[in-house]
PDB file of N, CA and C in Angstrom:
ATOM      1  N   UNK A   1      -5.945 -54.479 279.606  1.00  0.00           N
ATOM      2  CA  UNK A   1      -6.650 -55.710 279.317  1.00  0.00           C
ATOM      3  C   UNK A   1      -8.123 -55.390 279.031  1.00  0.00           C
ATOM      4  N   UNK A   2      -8.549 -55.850 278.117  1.00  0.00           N
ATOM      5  CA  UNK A   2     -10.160 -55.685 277.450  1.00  0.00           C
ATOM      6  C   UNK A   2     -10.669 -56.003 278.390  1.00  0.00           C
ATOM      7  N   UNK A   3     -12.122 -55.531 278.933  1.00  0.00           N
ATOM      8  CA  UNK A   3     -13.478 -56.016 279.721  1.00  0.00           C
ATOM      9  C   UNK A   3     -13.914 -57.154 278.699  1.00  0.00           C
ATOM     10  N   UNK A   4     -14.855 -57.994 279.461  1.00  0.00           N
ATOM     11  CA  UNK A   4     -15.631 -58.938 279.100  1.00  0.00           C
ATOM     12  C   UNK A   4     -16.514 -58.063 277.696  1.00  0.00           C
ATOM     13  N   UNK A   5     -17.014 -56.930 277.922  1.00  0.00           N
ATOM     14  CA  UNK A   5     -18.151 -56.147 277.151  1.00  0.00           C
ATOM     15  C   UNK A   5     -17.195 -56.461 275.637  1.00  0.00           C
ATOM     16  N   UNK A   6     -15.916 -55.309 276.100  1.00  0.00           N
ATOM     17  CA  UNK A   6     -14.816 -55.203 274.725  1.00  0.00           C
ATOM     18  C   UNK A   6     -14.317 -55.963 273.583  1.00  0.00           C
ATOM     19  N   UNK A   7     -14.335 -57.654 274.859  1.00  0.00           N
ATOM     20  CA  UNK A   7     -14.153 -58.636 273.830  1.00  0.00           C
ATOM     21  C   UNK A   7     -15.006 -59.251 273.108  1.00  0.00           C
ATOM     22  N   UNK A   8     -16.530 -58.945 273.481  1.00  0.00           N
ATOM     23  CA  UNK A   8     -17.574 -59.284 272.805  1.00  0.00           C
ATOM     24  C   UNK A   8     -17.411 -58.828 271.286  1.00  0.00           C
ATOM     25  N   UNK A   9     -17.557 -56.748 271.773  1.00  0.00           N
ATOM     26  CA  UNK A   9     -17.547 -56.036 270.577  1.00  0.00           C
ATOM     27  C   UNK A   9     -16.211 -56.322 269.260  1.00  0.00           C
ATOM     28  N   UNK A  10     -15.000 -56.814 269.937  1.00  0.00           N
ATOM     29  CA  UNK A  10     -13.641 -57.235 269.132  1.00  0.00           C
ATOM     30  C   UNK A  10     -14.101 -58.184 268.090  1.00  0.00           C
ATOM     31  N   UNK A  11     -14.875 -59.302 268.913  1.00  0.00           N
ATOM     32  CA  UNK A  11     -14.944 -60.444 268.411  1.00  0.00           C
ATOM     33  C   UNK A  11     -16.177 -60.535 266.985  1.00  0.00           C
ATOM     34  N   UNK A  12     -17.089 -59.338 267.885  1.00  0.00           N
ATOM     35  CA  UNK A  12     -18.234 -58.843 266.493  1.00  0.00           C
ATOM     36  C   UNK A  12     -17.708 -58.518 265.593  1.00  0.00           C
ATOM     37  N   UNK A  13     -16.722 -57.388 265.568  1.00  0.00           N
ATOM     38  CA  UNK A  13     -16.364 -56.791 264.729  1.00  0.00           C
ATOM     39  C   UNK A  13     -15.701 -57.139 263.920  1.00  0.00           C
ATOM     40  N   UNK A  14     -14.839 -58.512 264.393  1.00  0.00           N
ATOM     41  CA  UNK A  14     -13.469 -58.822 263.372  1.00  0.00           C
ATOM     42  C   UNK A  14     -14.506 -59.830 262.295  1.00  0.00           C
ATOM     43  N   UNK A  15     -16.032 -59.887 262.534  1.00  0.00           N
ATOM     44  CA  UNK A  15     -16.265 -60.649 261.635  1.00  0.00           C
ATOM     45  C   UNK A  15     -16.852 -59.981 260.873  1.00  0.00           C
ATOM     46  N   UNK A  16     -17.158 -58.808 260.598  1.00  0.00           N
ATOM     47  CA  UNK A  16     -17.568 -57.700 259.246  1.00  0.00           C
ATOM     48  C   UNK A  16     -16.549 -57.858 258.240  1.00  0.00           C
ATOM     49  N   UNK A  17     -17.042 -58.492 257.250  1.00  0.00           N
ATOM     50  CA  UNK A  17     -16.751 -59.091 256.057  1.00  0.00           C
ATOM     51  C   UNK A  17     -15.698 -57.925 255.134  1.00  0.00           C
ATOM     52  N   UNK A  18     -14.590 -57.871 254.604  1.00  0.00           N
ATOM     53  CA  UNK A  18     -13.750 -56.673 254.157  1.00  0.00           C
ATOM     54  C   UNK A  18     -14.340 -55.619 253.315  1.00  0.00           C
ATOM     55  N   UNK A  19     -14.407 -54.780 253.529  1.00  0.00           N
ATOM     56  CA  UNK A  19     -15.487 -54.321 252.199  1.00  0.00           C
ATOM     57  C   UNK A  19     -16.776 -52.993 252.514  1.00  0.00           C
ATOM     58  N   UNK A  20     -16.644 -54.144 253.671  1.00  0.00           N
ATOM     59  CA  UNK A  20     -18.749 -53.776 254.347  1.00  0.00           C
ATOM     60  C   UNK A  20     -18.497 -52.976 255.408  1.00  0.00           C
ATOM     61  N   UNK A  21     -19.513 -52.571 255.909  1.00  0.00           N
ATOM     62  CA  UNK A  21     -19.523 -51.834 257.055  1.00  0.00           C
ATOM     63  C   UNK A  21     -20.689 -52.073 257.603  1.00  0.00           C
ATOM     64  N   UNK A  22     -20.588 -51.947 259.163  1.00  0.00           N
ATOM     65  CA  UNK A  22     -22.189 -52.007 259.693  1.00  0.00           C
ATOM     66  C   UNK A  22     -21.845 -50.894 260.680  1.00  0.00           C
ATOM     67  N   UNK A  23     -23.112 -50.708 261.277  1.00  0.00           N
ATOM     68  CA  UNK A  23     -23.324 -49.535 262.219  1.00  0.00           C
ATOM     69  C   UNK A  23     -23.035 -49.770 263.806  1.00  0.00           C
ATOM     70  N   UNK A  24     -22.655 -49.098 264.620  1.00  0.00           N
ATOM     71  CA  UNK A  24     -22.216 -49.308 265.807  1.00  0.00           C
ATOM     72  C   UNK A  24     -23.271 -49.658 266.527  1.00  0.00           C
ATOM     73  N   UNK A  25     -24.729 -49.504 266.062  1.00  0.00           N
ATOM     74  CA  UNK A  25     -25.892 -50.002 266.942  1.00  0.00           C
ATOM     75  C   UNK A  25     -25.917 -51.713 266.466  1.00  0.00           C
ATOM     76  N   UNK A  26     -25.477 -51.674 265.084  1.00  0.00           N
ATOM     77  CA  UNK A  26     -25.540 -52.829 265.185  1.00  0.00           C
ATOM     78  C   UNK A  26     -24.589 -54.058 265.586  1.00  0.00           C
ATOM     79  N   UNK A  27     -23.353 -53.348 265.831  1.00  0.00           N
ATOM     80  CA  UNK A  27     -22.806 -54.418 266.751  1.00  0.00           C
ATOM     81  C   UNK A  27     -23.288 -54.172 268.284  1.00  0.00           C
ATOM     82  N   UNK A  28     -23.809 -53.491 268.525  1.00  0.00           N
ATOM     83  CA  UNK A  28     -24.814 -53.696 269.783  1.00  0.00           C
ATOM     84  C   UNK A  28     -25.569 -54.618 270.149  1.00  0.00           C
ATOM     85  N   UNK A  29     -26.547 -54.965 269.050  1.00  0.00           N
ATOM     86  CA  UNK A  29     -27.694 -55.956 269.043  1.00  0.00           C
ATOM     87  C   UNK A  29     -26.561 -57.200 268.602  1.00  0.00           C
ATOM     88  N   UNK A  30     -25.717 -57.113 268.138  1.00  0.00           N
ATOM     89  CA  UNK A  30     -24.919 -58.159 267.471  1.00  0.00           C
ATOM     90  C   UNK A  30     -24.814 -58.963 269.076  1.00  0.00           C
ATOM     91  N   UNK A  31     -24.019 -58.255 269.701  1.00  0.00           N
ATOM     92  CA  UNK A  31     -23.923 -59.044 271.442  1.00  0.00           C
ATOM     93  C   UNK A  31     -24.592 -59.174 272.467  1.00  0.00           C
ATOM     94  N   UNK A  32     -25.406 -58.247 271.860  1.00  0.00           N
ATOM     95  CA  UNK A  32     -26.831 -58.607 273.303  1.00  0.00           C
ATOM     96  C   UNK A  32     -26.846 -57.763 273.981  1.00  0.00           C
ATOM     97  N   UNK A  33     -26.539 -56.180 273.412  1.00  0.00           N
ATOM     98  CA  UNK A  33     -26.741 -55.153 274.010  1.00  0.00           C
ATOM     99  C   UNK A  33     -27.676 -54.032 273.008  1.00  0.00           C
ATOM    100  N   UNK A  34     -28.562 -54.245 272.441  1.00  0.00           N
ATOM    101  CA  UNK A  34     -28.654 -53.134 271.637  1.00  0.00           C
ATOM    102  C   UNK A  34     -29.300 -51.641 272.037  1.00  0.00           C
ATOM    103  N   UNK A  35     -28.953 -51.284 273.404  1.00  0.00           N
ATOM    104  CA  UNK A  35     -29.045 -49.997 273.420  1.00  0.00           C
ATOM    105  C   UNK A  35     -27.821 -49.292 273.743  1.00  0.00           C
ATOM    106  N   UNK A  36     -26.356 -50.427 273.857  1.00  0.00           N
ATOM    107  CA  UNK A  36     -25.022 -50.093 274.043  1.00  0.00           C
ATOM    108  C   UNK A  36     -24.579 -49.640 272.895  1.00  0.00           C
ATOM    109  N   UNK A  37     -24.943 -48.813 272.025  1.00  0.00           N
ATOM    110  CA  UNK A  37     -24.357 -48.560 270.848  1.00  0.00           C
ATOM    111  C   UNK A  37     -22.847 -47.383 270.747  1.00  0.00           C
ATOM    112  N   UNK A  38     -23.506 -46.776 272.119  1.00  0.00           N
ATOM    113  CA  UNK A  38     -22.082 -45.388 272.609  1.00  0.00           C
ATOM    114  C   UNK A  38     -21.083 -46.379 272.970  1.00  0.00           C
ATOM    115  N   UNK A  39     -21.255 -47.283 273.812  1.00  0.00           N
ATOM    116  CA  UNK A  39     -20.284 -47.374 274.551  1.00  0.00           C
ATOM    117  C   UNK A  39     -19.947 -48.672 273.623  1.00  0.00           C
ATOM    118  N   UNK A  40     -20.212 -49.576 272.237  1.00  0.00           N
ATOM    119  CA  UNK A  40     -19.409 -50.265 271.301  1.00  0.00           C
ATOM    120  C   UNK A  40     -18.422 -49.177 270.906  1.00  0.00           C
ATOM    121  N   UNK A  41     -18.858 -47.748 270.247  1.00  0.00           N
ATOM    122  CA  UNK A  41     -17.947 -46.655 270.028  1.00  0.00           C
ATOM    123  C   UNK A  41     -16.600 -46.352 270.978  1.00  0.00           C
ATOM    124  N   UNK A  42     -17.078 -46.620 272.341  1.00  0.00           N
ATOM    125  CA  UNK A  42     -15.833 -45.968 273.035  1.00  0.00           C
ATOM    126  C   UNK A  42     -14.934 -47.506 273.178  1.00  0.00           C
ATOM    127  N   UNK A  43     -15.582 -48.761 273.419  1.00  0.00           N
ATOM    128  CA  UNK A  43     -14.500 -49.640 273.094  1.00  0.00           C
ATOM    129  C   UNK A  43     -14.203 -49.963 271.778  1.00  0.00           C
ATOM    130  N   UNK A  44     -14.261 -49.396 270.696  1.00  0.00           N
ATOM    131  CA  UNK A  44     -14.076 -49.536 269.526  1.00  0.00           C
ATOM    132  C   UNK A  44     -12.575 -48.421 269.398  1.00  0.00           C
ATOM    133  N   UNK A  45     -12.907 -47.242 270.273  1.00  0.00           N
ATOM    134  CA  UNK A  45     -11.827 -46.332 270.072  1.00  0.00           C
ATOM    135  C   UNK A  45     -10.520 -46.770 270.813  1.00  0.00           C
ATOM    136  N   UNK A  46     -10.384 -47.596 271.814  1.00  0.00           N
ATOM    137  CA  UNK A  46      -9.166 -47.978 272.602  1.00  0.00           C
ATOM    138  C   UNK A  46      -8.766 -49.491 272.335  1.00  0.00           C
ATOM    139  N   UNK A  47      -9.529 -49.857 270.891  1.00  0.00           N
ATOM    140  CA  UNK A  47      -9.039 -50.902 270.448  1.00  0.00           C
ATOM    141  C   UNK A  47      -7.637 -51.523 270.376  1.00  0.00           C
ATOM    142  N   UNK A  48      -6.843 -52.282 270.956  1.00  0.00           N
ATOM    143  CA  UNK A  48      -5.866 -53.021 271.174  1.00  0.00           C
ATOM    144  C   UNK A  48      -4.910 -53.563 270.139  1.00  0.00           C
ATOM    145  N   UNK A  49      -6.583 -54.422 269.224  1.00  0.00           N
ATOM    146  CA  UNK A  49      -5.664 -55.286 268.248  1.00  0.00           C
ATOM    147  C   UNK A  49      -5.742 -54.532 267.008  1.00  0.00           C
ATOM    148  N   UNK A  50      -5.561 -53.519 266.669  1.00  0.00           N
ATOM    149  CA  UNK A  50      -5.743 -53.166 265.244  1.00  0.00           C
ATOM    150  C   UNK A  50      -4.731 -53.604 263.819  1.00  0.00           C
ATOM    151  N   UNK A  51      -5.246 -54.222 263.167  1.00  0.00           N
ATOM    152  CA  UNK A  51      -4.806 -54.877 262.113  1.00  0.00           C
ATOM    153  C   UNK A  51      -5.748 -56.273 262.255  1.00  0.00           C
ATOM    154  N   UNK A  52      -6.540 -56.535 263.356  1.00  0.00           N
ATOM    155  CA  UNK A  52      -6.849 -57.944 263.334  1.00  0.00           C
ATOM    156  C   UNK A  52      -8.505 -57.703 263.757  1.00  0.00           C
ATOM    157  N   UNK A  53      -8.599 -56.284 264.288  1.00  0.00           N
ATOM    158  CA  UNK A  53      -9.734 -56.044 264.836  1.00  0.00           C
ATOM    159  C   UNK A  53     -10.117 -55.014 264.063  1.00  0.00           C
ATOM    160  N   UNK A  54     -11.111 -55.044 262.759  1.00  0.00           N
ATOM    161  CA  UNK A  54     -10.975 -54.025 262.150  1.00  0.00           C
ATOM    162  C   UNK A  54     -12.072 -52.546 262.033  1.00  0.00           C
ATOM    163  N   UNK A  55     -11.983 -51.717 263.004  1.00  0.00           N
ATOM    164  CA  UNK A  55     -13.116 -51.047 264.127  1.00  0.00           C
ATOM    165  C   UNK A  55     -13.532 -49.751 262.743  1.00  0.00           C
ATOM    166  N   UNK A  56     -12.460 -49.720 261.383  1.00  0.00           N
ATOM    167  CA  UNK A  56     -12.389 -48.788 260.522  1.00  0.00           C
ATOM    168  C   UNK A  56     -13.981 -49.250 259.856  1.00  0.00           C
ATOM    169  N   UNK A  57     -14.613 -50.697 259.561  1.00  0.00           N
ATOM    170  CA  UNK A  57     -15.891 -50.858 259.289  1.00  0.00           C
ATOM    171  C   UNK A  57     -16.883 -50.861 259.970  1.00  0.00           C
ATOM    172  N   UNK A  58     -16.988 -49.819 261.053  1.00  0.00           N
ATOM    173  CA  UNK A  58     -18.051 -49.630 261.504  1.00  0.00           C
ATOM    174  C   UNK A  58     -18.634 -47.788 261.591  1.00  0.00           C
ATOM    175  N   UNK A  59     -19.570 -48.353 261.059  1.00  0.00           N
ATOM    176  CA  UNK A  59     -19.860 -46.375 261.010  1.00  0.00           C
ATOM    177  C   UNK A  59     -21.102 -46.217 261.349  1.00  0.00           C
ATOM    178  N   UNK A  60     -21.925 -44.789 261.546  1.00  0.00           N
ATOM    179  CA  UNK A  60     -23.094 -44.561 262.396  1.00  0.00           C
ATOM    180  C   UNK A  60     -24.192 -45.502 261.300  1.00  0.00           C
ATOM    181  N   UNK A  61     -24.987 -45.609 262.090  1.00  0.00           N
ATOM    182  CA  UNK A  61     -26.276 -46.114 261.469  1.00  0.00           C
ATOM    183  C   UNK A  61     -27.278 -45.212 260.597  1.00  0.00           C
ATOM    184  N   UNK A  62     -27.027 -43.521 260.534  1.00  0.00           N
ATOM    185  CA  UNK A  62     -27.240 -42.966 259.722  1.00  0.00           C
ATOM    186  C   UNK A  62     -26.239 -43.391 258.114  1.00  0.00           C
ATOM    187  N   UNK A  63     -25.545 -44.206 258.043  1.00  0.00           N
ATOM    188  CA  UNK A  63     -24.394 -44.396 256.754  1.00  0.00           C
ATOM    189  C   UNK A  63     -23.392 -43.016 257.031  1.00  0.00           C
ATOM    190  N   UNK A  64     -23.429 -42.092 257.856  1.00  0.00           N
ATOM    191  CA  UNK A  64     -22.144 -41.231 258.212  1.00  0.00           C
ATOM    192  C   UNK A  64     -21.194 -42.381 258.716  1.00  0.00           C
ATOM    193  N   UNK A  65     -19.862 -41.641 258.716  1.00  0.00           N
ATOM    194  CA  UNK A  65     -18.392 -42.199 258.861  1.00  0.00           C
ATOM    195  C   UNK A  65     -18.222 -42.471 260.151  1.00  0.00           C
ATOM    196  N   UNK A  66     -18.882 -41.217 261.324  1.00  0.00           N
ATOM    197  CA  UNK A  66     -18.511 -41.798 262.374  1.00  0.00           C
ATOM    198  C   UNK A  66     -16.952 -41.447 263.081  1.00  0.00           C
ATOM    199  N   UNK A  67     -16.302 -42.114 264.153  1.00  0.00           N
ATOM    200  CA  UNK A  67     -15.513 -41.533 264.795  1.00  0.00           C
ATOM    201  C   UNK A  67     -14.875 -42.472 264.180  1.00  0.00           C
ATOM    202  N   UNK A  68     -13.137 -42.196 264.518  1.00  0.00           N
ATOM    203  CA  UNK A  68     -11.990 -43.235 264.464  1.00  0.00           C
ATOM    204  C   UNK A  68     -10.982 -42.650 264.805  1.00  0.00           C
ATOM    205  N   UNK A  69      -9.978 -43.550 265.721  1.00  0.00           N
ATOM    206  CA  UNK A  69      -8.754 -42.508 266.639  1.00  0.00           C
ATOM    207  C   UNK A  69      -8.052 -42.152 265.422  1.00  0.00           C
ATOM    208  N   UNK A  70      -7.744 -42.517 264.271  1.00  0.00           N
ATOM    209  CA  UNK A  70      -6.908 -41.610 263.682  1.00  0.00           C
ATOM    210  C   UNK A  70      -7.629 -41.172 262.888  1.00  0.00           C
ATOM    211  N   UNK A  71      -8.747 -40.569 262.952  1.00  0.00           N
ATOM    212  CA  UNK A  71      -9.529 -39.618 262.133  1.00  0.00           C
ATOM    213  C   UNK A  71     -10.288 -39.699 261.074  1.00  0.00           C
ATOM    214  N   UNK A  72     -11.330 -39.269 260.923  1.00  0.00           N
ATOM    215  CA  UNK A  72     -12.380 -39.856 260.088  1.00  0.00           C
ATOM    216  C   UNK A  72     -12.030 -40.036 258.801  1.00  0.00           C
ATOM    217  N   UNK A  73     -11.389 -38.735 258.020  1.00  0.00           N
ATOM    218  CA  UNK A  73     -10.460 -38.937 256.759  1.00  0.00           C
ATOM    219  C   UNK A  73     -10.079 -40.093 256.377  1.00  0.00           C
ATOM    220  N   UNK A  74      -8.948 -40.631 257.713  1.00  0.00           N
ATOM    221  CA  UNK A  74      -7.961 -42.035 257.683  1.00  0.00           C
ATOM    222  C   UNK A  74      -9.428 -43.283 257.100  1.00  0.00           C
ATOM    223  N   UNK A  75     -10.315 -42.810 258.512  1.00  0.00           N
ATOM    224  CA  UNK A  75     -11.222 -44.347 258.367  1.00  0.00           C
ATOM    225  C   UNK A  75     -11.897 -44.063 256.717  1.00  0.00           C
ATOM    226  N   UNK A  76     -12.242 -43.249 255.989  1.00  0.00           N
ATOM    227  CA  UNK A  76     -12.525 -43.350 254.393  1.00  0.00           C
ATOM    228  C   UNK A  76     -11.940 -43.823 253.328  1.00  0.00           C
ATOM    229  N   UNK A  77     -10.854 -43.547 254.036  1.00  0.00           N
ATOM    230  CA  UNK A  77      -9.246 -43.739 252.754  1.00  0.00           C
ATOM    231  C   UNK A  77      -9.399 -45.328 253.093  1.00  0.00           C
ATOM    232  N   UNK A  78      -9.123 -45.844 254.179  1.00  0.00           N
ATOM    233  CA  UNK A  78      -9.428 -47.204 254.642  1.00  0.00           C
ATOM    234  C   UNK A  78     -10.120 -47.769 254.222  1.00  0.00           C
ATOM    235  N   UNK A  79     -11.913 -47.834 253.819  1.00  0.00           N
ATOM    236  CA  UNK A  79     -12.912 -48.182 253.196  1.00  0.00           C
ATOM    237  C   UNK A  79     -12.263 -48.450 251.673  1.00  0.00           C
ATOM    238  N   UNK A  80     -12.789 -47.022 251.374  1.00  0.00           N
ATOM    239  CA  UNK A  80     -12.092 -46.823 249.659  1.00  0.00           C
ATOM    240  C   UNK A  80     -11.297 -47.799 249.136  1.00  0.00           C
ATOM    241  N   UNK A  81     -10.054 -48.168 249.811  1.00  0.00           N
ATOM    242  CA  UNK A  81      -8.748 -49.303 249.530  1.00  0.00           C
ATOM    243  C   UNK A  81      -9.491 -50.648 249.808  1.00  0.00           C
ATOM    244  N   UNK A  82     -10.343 -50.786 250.532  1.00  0.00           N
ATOM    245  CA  UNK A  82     -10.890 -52.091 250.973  1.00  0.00           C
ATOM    246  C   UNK A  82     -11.842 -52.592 249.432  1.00  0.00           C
ATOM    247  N   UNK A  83     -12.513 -51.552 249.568  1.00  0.00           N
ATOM    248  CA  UNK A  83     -13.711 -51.956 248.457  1.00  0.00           C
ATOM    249  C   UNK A  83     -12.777 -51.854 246.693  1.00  0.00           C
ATOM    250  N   UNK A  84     -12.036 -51.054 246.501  1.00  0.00           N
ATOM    251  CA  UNK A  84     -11.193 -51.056 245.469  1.00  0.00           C
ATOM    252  C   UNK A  84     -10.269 -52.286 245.224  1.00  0.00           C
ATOM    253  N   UNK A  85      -9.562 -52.747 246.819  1.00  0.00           N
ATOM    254  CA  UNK A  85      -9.069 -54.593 246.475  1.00  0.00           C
ATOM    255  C   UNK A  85      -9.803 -55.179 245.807  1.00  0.00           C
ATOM    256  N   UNK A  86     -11.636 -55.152 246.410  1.00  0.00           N
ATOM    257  CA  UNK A  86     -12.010 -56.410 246.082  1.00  0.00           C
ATOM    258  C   UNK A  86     -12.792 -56.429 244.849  1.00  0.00           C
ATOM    259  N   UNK A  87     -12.579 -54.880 244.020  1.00  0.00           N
ATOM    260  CA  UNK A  87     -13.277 -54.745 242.891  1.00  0.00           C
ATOM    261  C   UNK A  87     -12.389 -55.416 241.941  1.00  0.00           C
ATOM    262  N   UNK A  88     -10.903 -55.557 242.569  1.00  0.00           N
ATOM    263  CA  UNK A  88      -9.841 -55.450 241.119  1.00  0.00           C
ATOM    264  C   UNK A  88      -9.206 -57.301 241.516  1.00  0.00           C
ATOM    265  N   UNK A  89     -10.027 -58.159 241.928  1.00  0.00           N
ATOM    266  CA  UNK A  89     -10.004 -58.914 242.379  1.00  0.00           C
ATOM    267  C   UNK A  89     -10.520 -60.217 241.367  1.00  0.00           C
TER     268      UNK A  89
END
């Protein structure tokens, strides 16, 4: 069962628009934590709802890729298909 913190970060996250990406500091400041930026990462990695919670648009605040449990590769290929829907759209 998610912590109170987790469902904050779920609830940030599922609202990053398809396409986009923001940085894990900034779903930090998004909930009222912005020096929690590690630990959006580690509840981002034991994410629950995936398909509804989509943790693949969030990447470091340098614009690097960042972590993702099935591997950073996966989370690019993921992007790529996102932004390619909405070009051919």
């Amino acid at each position: 069962m998610p912590t109170g913190f987790e469902k904050k970060v779920y609830l940030a996250v599922s609202k990053i628009p398809k396409g986009q990406t923001r940085s894990y500091k900034w779903v930090a400041a998004k909930i009222g934590r912005p020096k929690a930026y590690r630990a959006v990462g580690n509840a981002l990695n034991k994410n629950p709802y995936i398909g509804i919670v989509p943790c693949h648009r969030v990447i470091r605040a340098d614009g690097s890729i960042g972590g993702f449990a099935k591997g950073a590769a996966r989370k690019r290929q993921m992007l790529k298909k996102e932004i390619a829907s909405l070009r051919s759209q």
